[in-house]
N, C-alpha and C. Protein backbone atom coordinates (compact mmCIF):
# COMPACT_ATOMS: atom_id res chain seq x y z
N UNK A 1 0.81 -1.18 0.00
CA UNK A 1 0.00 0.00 0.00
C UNK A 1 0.86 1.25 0.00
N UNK A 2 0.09 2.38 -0.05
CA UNK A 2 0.56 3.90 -0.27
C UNK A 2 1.22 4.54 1.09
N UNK A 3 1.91 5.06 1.41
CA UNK A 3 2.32 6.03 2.84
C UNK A 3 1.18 6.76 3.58
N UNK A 4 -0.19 6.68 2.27
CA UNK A 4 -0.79 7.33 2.63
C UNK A 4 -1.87 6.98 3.43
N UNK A 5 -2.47 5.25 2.90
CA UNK A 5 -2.96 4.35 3.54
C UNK A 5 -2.18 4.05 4.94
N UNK A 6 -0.71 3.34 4.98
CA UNK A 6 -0.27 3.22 6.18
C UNK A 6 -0.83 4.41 7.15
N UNK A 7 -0.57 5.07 7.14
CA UNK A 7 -0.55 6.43 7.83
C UNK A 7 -2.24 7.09 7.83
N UNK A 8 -3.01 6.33 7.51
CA UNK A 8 -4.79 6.37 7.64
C UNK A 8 -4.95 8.34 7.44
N UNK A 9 -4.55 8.69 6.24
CA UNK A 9 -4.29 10.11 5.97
C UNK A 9 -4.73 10.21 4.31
N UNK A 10 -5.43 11.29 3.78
CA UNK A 10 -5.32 11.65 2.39
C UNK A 10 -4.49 12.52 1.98
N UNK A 11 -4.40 12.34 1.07
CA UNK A 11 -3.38 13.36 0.16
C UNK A 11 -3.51 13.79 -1.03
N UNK A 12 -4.25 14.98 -1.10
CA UNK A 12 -4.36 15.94 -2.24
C UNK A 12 -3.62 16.84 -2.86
N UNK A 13 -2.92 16.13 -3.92
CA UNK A 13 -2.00 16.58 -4.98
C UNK A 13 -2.68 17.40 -5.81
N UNK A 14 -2.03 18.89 -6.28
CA UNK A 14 -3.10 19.89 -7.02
C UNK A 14 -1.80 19.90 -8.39
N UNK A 15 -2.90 19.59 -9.51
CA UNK A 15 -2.39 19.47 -10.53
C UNK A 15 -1.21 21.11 -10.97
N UNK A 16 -1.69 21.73 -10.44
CA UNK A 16 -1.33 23.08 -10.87
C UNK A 16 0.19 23.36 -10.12
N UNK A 17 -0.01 22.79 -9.22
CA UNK A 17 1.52 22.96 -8.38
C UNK A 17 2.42 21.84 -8.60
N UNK A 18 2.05 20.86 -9.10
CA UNK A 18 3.03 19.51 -9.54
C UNK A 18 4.03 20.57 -11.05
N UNK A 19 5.82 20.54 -10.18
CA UNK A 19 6.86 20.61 -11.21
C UNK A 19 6.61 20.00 -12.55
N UNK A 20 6.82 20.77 -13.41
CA UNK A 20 6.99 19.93 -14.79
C UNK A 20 7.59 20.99 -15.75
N UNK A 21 9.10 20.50 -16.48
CA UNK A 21 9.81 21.31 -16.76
C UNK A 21 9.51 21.52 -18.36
N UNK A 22 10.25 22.57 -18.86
CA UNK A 22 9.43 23.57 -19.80
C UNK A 22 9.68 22.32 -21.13
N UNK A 23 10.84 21.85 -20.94
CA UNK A 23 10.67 20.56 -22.30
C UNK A 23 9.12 19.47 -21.92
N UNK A 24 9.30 19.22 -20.94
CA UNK A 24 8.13 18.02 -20.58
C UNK A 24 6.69 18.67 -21.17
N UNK A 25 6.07 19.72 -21.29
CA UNK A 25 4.92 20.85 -20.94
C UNK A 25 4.12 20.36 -22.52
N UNK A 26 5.23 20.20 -23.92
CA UNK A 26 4.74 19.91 -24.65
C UNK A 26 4.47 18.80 -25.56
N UNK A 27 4.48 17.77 -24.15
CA UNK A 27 4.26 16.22 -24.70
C UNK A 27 2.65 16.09 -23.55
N UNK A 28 2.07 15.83 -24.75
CA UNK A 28 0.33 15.01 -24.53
C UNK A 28 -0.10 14.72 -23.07
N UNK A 29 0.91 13.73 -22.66
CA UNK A 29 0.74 13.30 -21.29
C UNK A 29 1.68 13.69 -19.79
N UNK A 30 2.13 14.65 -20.04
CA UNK A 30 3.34 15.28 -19.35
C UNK A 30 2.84 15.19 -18.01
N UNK A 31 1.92 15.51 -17.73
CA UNK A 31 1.62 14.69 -16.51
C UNK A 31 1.91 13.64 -15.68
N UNK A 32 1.73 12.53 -16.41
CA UNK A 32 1.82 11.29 -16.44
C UNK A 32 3.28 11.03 -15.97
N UNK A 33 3.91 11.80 -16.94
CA UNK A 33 5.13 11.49 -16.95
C UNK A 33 5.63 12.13 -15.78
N UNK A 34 5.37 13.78 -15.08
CA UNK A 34 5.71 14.11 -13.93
C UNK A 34 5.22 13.05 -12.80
N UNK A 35 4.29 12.51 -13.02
CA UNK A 35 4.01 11.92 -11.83
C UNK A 35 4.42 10.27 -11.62
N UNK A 36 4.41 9.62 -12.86
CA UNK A 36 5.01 8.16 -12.63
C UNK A 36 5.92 7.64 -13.45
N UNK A 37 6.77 8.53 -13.79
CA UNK A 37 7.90 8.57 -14.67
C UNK A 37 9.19 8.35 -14.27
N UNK A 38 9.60 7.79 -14.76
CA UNK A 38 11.25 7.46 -14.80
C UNK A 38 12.09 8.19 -13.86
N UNK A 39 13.68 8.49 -13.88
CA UNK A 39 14.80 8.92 -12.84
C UNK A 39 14.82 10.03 -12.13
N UNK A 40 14.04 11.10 -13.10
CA UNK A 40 13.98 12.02 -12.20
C UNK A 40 12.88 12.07 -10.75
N UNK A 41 13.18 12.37 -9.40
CA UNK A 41 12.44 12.62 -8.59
C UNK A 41 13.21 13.94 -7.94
N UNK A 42 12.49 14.72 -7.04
CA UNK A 42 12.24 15.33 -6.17
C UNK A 42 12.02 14.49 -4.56
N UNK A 43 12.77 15.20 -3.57
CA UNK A 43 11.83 15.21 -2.33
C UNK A 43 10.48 15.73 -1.66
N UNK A 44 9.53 15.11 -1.25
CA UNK A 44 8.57 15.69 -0.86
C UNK A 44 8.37 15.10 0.67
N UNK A 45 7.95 16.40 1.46
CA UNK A 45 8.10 16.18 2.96
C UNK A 45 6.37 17.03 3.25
N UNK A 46 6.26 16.63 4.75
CA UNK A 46 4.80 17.25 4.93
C UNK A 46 5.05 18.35 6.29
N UNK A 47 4.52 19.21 6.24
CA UNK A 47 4.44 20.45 7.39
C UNK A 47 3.27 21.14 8.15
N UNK A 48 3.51 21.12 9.06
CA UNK A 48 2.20 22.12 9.35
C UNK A 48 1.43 23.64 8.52
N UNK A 49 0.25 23.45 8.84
CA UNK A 49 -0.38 24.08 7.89
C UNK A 49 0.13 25.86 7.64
N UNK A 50 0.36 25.92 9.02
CA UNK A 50 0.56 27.05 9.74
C UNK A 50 1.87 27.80 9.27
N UNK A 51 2.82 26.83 8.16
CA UNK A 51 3.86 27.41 8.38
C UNK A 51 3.87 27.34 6.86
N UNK A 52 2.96 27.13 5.69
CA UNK A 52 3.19 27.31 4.36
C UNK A 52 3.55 28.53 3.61
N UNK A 53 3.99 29.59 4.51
CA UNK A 53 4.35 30.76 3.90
C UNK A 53 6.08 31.19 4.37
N UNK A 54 5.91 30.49 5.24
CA UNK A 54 7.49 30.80 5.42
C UNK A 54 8.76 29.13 4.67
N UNK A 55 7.91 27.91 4.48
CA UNK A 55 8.31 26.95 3.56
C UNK A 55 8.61 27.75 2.01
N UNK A 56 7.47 28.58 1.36
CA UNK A 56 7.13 29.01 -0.02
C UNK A 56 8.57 30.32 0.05
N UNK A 57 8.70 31.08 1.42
CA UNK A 57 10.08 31.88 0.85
C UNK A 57 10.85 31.30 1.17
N UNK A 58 11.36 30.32 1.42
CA UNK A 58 12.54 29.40 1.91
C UNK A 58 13.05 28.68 0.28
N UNK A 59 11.67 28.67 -0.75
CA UNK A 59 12.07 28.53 -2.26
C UNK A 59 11.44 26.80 -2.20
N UNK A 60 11.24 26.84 -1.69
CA UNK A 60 10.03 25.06 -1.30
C UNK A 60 8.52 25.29 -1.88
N UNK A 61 8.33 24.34 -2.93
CA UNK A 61 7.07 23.90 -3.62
C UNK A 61 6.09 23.05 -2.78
N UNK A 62 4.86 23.88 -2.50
CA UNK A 62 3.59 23.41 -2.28
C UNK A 62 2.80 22.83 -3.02
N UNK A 63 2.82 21.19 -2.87
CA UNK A 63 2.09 20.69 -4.00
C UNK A 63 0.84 19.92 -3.98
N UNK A 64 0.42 20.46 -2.37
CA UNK A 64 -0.83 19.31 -2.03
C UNK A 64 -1.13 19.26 -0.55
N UNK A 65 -2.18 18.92 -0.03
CA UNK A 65 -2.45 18.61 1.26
C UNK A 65 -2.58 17.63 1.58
N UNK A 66 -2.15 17.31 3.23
CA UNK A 66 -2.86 16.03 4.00
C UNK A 66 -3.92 16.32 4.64
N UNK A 67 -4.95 15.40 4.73
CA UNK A 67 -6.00 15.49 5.33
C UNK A 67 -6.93 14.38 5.57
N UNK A 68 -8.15 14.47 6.72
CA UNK A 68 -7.91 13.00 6.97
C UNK A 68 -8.61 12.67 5.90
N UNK A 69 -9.04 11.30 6.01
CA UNK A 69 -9.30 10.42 5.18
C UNK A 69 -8.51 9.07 4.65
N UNK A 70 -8.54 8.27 3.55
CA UNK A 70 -7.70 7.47 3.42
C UNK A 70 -7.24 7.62 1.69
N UNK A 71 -6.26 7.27 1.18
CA UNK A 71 -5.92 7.43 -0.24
C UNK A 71 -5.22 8.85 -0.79
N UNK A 72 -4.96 8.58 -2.24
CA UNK A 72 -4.38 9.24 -2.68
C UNK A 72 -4.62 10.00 -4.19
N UNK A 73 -5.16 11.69 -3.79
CA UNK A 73 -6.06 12.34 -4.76
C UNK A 73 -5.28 13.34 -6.01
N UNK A 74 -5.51 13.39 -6.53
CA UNK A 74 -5.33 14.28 -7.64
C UNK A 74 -6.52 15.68 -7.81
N UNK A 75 -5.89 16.75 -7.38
CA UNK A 75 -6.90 17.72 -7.65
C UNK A 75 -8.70 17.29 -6.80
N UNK A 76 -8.80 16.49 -5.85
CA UNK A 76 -9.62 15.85 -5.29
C UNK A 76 -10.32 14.63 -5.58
N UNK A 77 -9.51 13.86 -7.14
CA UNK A 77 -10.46 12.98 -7.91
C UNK A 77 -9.23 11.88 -7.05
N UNK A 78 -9.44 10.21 -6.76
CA UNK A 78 -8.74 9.32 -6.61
C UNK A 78 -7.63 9.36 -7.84
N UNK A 79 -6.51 8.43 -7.67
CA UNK A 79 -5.64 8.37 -8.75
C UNK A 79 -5.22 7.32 -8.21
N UNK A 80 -4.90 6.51 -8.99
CA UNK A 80 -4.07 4.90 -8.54
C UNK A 80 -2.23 5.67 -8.07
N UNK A 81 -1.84 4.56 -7.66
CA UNK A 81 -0.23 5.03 -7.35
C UNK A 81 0.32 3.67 -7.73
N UNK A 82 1.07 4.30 -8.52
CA UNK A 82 2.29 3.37 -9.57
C UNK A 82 3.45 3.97 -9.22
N UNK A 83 4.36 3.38 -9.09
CA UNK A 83 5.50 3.49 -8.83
C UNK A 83 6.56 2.08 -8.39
N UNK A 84 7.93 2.51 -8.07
CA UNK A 84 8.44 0.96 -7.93
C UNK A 84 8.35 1.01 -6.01
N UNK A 85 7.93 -0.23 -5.48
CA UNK A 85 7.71 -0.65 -4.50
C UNK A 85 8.85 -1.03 -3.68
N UNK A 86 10.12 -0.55 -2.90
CA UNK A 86 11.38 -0.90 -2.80
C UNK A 86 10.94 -2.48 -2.06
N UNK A 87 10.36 -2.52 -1.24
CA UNK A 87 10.21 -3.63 -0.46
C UNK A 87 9.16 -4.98 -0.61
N UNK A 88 8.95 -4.64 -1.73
CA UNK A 88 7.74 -5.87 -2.16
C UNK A 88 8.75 -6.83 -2.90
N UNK A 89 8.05 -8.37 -2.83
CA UNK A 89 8.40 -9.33 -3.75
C UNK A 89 7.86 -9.52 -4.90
N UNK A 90 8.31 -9.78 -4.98
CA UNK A 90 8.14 -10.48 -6.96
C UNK A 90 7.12 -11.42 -6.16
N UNK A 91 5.85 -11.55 -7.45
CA UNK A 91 5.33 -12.92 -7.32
C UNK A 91 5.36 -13.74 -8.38
C-alpha cells in the first residue's frame, strides 16, 4: 500500500503545483510522466499548515495537502499510485 494508507491520511496533490519542466509541458501526457515517470524525482516532505508561507520563501514547492481520510487524490479525484515498491516481492 501507499504512505498514505499506512498512515490512515489523504493526500491531495493539485495538478497546478506539480513541477513539470518547460521541455516536458509539450508532450500530450506530461503529466503522467511528472508523476510516474522514470529517474527524475524530487523530495517531498509534509508540514504544518501554519507554516506554508514561510516553507514558499525558503524557495520550497507546495504541492498538495494532507487530510484525513484514506488514499491518494489528484486535484480531489482518486488516482491509482504506480511506482516501484522498494520492499515488495516479486510474485
Amino acid at each position: 500500500g501507499t504512505n498514505a494508507e499506512s498512515s490512515k491520511v489523504a493526500i491531495n496533490v493539485l495538478k497546478s503545483h506539480i513541477p513539470i519542466s518547460k521541455q516536458l509541458r509539450n508532450i500530450e501526457n506530461a503529466l503522467d510522466y511528472a508523476l510516474y515517470g522514470g529517474e527524475d524525482y524530487e523530495l517531498i516532505f509534509t508540514f504544518q499548515e501554519n507554516l506554508i508561507d514561510r516553507v514558499e520563501r525558503e524557495g520550497l514547492r507546495v504541492v498538495g495537502v494532507v487530510r484525513e481520510g484514506k488514499g491518494v487524490f489528484l486535484d480531489n479525484e482518486p488516482v491509482s499510485t504506480l511506482g516501484f515498491e522498494h520492499f515488495r516481492r516479486e510474485s
